[in-house]
PDB file of N, CA and C in Angstrom:
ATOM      1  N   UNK A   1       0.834  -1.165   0.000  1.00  0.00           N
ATOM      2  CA  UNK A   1       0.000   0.000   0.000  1.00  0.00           C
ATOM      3  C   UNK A   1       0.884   1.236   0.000  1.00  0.00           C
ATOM      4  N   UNK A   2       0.724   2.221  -0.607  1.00  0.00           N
ATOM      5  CA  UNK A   2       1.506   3.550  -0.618  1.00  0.00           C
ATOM      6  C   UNK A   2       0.495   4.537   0.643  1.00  0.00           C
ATOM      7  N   UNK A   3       1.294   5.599   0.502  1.00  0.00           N
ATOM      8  CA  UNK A   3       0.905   7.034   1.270  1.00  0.00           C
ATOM      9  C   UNK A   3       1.758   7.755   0.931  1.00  0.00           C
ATOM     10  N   UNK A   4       0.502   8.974   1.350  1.00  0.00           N
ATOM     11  CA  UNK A   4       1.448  10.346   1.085  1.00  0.00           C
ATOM     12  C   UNK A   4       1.006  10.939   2.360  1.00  0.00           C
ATOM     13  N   UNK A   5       2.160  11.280   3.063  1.00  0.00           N
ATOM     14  CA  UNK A   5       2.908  12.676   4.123  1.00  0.00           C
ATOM     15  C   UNK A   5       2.812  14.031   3.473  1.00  0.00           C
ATOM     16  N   UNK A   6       2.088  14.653   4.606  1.00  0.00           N
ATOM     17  CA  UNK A   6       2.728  16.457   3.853  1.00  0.00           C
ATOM     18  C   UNK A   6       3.867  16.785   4.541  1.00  0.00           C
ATOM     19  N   UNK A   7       4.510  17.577   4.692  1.00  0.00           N
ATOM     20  CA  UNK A   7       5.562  18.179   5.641  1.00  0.00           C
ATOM     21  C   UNK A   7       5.439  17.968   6.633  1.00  0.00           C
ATOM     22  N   UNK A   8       5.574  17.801   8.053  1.00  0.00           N
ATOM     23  CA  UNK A   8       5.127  18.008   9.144  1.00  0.00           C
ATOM     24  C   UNK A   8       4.088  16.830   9.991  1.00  0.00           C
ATOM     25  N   UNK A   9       3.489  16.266   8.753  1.00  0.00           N
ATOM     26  CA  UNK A   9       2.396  15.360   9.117  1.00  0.00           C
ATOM     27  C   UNK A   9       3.013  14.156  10.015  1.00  0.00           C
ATOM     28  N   UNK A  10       2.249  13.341  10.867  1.00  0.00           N
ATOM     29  CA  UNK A  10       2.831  12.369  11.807  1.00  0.00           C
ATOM     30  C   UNK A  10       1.569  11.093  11.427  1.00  0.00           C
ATOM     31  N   UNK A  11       1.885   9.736  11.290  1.00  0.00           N
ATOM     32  CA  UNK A  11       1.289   8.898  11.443  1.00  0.00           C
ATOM     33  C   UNK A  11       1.911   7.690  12.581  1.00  0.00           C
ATOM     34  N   UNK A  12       1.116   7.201  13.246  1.00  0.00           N
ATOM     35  CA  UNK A  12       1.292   5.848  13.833  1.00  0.00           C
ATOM     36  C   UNK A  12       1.060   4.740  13.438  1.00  0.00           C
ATOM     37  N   UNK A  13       1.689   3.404  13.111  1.00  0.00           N
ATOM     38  CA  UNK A  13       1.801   2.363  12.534  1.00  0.00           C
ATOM     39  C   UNK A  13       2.367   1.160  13.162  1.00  0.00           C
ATOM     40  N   UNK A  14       0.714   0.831  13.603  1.00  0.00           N
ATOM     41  CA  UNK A  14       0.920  -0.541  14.210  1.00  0.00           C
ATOM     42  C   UNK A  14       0.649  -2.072  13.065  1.00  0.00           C
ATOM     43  N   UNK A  15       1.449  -2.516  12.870  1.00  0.00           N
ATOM     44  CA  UNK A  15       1.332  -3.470  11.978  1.00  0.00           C
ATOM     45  C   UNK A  15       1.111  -5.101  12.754  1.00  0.00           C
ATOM     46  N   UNK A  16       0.379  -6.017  12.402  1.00  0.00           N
ATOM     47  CA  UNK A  16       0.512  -7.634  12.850  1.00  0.00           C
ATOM     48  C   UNK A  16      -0.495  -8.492  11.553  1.00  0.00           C
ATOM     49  N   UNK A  17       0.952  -9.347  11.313  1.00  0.00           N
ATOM     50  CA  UNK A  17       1.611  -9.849  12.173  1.00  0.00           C
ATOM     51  C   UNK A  17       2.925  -9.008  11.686  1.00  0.00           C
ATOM     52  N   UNK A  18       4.303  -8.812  12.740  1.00  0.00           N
ATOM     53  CA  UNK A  18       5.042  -8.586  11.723  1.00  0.00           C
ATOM     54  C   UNK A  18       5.933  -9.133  11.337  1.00  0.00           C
ATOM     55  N   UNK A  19       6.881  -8.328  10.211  1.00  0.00           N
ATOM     56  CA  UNK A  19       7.019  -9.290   9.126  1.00  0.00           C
ATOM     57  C   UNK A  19       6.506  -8.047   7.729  1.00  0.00           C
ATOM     58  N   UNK A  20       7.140  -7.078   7.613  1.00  0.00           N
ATOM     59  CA  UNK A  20       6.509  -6.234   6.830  1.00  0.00           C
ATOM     60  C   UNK A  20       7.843  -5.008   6.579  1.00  0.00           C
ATOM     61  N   UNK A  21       7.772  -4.099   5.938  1.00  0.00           N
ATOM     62  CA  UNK A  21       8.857  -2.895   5.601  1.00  0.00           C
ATOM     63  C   UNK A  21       8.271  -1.765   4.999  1.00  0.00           C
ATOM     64  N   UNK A  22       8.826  -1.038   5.307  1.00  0.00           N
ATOM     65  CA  UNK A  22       8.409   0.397   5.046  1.00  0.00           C
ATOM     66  C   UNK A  22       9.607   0.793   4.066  1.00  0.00           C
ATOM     67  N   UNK A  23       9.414   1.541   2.953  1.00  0.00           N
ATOM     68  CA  UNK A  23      10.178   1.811   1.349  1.00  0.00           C
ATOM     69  C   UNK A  23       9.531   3.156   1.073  1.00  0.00           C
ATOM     70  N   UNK A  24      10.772   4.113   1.248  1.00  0.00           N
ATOM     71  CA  UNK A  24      10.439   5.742   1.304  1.00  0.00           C
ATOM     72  C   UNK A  24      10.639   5.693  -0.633  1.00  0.00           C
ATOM     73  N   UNK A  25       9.630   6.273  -0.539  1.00  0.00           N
ATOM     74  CA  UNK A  25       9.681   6.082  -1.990  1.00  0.00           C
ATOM     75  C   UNK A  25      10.115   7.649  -2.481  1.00  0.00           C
ATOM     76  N   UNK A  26       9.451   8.835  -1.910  1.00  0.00           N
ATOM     77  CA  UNK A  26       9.552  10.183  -2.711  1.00  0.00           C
ATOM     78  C   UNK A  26       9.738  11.510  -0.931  1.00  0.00           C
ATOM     79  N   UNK A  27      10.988  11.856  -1.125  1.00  0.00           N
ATOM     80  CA  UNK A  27      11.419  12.559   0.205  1.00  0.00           C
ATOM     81  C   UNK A  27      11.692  11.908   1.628  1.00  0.00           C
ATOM     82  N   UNK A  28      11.733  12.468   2.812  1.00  0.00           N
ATOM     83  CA  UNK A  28      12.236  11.561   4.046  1.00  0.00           C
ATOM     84  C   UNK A  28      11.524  11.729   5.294  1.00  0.00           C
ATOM     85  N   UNK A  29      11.563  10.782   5.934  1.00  0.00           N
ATOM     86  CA  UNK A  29      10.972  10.785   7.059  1.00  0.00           C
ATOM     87  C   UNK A  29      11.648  10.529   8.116  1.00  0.00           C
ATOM     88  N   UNK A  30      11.681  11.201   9.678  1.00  0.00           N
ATOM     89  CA  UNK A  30      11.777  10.657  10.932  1.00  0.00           C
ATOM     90  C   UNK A  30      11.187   9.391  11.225  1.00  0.00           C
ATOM     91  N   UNK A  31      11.759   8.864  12.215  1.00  0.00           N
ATOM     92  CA  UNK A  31      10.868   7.166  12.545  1.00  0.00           C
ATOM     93  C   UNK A  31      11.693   7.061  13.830  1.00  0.00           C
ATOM     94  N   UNK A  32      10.362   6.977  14.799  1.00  0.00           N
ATOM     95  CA  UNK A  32      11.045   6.247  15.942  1.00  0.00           C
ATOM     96  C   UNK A  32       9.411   4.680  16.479  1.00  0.00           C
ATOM     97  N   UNK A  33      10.345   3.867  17.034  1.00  0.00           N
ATOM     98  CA  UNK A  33       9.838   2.846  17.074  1.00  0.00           C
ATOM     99  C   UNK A  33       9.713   2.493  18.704  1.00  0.00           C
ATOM    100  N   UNK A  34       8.621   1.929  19.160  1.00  0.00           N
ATOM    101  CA  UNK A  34       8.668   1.321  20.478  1.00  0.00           C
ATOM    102  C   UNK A  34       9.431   0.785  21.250  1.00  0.00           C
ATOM    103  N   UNK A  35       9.712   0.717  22.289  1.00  0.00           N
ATOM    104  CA  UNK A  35      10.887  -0.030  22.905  1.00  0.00           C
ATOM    105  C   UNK A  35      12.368   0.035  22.414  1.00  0.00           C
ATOM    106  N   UNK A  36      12.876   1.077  21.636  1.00  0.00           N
ATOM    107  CA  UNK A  36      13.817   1.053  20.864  1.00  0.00           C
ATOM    108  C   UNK A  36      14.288   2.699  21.415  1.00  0.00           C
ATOM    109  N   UNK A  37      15.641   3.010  21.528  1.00  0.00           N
ATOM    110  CA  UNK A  37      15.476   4.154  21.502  1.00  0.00           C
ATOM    111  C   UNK A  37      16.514   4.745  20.859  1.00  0.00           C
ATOM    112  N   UNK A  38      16.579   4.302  19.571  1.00  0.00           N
ATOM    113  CA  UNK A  38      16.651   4.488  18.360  1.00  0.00           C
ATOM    114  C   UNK A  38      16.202   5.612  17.614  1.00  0.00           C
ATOM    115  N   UNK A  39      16.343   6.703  17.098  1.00  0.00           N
ATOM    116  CA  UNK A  39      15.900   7.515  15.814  1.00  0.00           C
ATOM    117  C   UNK A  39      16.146   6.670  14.637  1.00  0.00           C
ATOM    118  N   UNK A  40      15.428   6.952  13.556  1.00  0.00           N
ATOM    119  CA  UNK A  40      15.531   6.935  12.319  1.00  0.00           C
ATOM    120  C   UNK A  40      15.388   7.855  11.079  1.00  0.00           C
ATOM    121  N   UNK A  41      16.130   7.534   9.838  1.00  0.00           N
ATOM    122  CA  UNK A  41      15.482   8.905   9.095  1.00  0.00           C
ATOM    123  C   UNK A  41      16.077   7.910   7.767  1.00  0.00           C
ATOM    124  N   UNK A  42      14.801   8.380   7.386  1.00  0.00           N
ATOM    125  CA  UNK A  42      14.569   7.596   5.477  1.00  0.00           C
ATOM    126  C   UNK A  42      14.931   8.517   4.459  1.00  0.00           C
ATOM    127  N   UNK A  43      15.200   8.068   3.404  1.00  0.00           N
ATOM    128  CA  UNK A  43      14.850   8.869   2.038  1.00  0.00           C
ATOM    129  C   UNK A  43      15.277   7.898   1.049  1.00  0.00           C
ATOM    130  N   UNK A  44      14.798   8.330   0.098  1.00  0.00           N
ATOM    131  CA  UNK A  44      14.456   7.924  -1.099  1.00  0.00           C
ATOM    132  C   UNK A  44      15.019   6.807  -1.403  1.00  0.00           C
ATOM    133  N   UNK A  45      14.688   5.202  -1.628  1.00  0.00           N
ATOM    134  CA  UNK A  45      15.189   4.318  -1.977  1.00  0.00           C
ATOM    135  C   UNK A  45      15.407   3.305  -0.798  1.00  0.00           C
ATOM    136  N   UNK A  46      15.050   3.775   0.700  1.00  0.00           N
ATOM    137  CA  UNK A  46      15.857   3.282   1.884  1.00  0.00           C
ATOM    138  C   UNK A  46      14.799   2.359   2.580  1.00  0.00           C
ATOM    139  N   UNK A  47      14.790   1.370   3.169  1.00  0.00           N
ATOM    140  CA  UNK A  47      13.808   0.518   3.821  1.00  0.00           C
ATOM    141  C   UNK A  47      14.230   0.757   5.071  1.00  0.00           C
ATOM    142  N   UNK A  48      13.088   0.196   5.937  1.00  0.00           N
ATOM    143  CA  UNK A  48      13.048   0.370   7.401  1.00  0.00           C
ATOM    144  C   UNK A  48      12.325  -1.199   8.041  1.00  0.00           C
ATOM    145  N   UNK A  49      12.319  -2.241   8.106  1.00  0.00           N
ATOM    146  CA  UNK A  49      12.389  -3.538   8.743  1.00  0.00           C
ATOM    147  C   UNK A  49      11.121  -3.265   9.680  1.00  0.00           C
ATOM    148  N   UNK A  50       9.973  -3.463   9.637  1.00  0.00           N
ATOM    149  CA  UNK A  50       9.637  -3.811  10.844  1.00  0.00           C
ATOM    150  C   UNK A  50       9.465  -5.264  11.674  1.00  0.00           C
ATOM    151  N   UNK A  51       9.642  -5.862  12.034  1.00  0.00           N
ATOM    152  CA  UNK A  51      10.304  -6.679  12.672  1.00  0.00           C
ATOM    153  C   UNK A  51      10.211  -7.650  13.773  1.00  0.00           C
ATOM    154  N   UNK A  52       9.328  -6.200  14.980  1.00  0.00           N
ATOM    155  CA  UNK A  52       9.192  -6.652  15.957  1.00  0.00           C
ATOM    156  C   UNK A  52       7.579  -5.911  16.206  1.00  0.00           C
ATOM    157  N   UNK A  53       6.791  -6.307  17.379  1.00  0.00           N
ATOM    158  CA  UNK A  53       5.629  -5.763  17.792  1.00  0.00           C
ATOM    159  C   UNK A  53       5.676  -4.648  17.988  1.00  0.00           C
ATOM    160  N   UNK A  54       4.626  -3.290  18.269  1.00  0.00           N
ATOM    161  CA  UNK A  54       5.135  -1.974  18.462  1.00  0.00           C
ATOM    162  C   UNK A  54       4.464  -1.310  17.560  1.00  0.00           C
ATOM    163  N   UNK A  55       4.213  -0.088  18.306  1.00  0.00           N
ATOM    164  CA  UNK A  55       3.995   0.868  17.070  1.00  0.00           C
ATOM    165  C   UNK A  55       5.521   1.604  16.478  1.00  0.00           C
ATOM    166  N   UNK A  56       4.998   2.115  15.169  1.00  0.00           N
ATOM    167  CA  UNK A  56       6.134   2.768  14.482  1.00  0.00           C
ATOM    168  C   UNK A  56       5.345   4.351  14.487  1.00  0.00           C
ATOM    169  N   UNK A  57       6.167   5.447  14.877  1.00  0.00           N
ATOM    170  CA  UNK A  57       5.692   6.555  14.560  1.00  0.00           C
ATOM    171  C   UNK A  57       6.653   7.011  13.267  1.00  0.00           C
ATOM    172  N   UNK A  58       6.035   7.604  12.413  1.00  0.00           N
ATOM    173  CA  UNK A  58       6.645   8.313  11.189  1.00  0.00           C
ATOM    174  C   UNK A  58       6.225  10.139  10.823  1.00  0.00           C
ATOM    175  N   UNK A  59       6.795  10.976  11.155  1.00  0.00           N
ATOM    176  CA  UNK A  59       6.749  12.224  10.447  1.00  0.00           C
ATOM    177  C   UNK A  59       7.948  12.614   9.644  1.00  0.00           C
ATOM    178  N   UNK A  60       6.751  13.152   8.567  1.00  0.00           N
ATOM    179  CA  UNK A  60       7.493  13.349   7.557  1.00  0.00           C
ATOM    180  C   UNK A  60       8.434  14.671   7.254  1.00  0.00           C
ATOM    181  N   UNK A  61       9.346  14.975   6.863  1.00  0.00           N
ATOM    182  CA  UNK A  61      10.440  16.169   6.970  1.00  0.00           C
ATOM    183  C   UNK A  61      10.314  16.984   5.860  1.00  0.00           C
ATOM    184  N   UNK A  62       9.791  16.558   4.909  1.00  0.00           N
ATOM    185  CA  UNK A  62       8.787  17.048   3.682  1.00  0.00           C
ATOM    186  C   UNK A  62       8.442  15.939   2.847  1.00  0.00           C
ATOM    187  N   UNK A  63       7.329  16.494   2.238  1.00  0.00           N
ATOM    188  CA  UNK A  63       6.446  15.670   1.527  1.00  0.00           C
ATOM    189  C   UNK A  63       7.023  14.197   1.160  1.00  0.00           C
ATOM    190  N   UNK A  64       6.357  13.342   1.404  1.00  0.00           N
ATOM    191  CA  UNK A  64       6.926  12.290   1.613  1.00  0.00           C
ATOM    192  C   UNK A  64       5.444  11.104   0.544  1.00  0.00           C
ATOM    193  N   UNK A  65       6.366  10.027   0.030  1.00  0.00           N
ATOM    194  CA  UNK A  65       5.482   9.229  -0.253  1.00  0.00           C
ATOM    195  C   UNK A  65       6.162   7.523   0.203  1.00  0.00           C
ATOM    196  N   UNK A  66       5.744   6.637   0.930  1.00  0.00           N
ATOM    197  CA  UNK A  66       5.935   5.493   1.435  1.00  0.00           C
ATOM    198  C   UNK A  66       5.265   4.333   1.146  1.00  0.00           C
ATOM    199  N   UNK A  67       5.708   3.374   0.800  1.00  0.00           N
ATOM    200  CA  UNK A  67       5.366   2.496   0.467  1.00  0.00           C
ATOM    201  C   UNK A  67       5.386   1.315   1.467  1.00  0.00           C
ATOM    202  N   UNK A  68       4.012   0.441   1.990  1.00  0.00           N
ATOM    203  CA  UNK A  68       4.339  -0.689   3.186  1.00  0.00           C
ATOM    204  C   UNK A  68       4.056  -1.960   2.957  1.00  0.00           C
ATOM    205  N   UNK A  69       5.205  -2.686   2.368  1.00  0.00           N
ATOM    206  CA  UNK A  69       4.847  -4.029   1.922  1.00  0.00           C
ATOM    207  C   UNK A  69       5.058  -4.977   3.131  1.00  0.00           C
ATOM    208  N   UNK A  70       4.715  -6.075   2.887  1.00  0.00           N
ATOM    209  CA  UNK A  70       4.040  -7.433   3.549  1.00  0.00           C
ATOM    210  C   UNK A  70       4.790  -8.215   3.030  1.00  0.00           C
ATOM    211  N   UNK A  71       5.395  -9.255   4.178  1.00  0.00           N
ATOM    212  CA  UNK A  71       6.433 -10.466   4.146  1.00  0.00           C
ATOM    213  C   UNK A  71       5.140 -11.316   4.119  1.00  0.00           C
ATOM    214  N   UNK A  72       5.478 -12.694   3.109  1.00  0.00           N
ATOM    215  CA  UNK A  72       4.173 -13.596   3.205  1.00  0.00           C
ATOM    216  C   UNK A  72       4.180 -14.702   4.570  1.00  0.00           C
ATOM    217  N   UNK A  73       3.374 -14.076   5.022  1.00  0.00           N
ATOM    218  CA  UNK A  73       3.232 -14.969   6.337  1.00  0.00           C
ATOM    219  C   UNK A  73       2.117 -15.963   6.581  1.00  0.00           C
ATOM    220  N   UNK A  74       1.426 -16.443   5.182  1.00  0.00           N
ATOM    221  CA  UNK A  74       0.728 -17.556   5.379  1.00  0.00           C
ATOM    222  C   UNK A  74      -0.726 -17.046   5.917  1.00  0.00           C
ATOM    223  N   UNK A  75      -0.806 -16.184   6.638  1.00  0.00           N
ATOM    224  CA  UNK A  75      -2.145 -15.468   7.150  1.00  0.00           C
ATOM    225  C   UNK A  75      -2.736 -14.206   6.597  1.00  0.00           C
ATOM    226  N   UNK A  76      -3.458 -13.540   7.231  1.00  0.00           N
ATOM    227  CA  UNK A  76      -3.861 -12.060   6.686  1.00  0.00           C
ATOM    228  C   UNK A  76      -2.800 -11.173   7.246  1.00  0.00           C
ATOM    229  N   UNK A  77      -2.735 -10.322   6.796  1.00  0.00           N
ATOM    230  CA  UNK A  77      -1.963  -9.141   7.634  1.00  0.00           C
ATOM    231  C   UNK A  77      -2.537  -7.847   7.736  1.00  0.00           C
ATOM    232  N   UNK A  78      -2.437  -6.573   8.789  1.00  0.00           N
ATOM    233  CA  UNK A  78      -3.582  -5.955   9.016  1.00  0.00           C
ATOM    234  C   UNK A  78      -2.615  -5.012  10.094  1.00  0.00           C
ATOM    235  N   UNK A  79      -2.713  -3.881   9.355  1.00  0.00           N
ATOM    236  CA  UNK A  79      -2.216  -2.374   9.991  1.00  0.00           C
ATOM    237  C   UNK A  79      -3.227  -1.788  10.483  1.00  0.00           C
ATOM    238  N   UNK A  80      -3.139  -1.259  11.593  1.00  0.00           N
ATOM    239  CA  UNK A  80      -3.690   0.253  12.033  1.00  0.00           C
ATOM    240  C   UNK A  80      -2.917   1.336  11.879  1.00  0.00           C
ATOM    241  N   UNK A  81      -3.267   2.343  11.370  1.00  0.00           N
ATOM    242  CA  UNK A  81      -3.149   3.903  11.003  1.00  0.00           C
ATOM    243  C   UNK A  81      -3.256   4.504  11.607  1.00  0.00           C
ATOM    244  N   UNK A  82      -2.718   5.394  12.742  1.00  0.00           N
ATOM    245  CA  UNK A  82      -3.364   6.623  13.411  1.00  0.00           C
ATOM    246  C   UNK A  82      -2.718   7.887  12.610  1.00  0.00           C
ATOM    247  N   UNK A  83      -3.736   8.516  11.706  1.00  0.00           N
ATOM    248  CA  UNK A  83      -3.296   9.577  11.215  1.00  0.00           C
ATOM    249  C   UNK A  83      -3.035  10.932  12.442  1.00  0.00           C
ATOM    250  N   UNK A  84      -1.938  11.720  12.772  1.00  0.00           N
ATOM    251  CA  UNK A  84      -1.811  12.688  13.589  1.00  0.00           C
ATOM    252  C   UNK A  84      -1.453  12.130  15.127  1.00  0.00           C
ATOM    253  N   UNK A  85      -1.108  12.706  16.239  1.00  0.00           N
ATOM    254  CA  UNK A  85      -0.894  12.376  17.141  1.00  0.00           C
ATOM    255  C   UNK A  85      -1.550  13.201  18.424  1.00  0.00           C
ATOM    256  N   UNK A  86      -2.188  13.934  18.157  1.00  0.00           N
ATOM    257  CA  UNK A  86      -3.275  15.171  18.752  1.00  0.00           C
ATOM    258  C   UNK A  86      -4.304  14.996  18.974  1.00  0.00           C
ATOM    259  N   UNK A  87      -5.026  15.110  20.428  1.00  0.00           N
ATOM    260  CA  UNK A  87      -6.271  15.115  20.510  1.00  0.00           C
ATOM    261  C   UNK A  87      -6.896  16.503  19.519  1.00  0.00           C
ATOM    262  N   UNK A  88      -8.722  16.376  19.357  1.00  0.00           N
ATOM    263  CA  UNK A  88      -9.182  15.192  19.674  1.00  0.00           C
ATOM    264  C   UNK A  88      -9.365  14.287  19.607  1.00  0.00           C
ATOM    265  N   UNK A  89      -9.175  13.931  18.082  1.00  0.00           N
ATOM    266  CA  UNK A  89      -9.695  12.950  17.493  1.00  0.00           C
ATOM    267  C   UNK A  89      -9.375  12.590  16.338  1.00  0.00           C
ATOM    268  N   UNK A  90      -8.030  11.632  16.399  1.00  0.00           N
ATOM    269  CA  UNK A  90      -6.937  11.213  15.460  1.00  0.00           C
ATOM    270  C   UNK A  90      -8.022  10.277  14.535  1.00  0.00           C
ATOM    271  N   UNK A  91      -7.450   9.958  13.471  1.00  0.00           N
ATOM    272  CA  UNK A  91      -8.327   9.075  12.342  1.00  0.00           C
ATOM    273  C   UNK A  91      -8.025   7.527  12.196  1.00  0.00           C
ATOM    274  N   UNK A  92      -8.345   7.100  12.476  1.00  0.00           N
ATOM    275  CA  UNK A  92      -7.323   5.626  12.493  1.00  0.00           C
ATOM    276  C   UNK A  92      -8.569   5.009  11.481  1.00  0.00           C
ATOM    277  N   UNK A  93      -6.962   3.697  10.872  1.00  0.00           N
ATOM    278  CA  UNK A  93      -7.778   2.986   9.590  1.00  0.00           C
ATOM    279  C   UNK A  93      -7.519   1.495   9.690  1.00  0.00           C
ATOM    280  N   UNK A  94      -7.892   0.764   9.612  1.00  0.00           N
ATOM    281  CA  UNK A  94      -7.241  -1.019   9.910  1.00  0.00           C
ATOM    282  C   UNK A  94      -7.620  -1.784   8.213  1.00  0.00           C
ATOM    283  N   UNK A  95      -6.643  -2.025   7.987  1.00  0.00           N
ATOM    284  CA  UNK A  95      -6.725  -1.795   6.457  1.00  0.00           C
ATOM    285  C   UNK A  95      -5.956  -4.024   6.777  1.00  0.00           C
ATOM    286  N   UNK A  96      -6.571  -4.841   5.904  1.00  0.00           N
ATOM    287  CA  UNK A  96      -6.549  -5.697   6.313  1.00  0.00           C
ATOM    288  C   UNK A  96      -6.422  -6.716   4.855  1.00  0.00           C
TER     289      UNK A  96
END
């Protein structure tokens, strides 16, 4: 599945099972991950492993487009989205 980031924009990305990667396709993003205390930062061409359980937060540093493919794991696989990180009332999507 692709997306597009505007500048500034923040999503949360809980993925299961995982077993999946994130592929910055157009500009870069920050990424920090659960239990990790780790930064990250993408651009163009660069993958990011997800790996382990956790959410992934991603904002983008400008316009950004990402791509989140799926390791075949024999089952369904199924993200939640929290678009923004701000009350009140973030958008979340479970895309399956």
């Amino acid at each position: 599945m692709n997306y597009l980031l505007k500048k500034g924009e923040t999503v949360a990305l809980t993925v299961a099972p995982e077993g999946c990667s994130l592929r910055m396709d157009r500009g870069s993003a920050w990424l920090t991950r659960y239990e990790d205390s780790r930064d990250y930062s993408l651009r163009p061409g660069e993958t990011f492993a997800i790996s382990a359980p956790g959410a992934v937060v991603i904002e983008a540093l400008e316009d950004t487009t990402f791509t989140l493919e799926y390791a075949c794991t024999g089952g369904p696989a199924r993200a939640t989205i929290q678009v923004g990180l701000g009350l009140p009332s973030p958008v979340a999507m479970e895309l399956h």
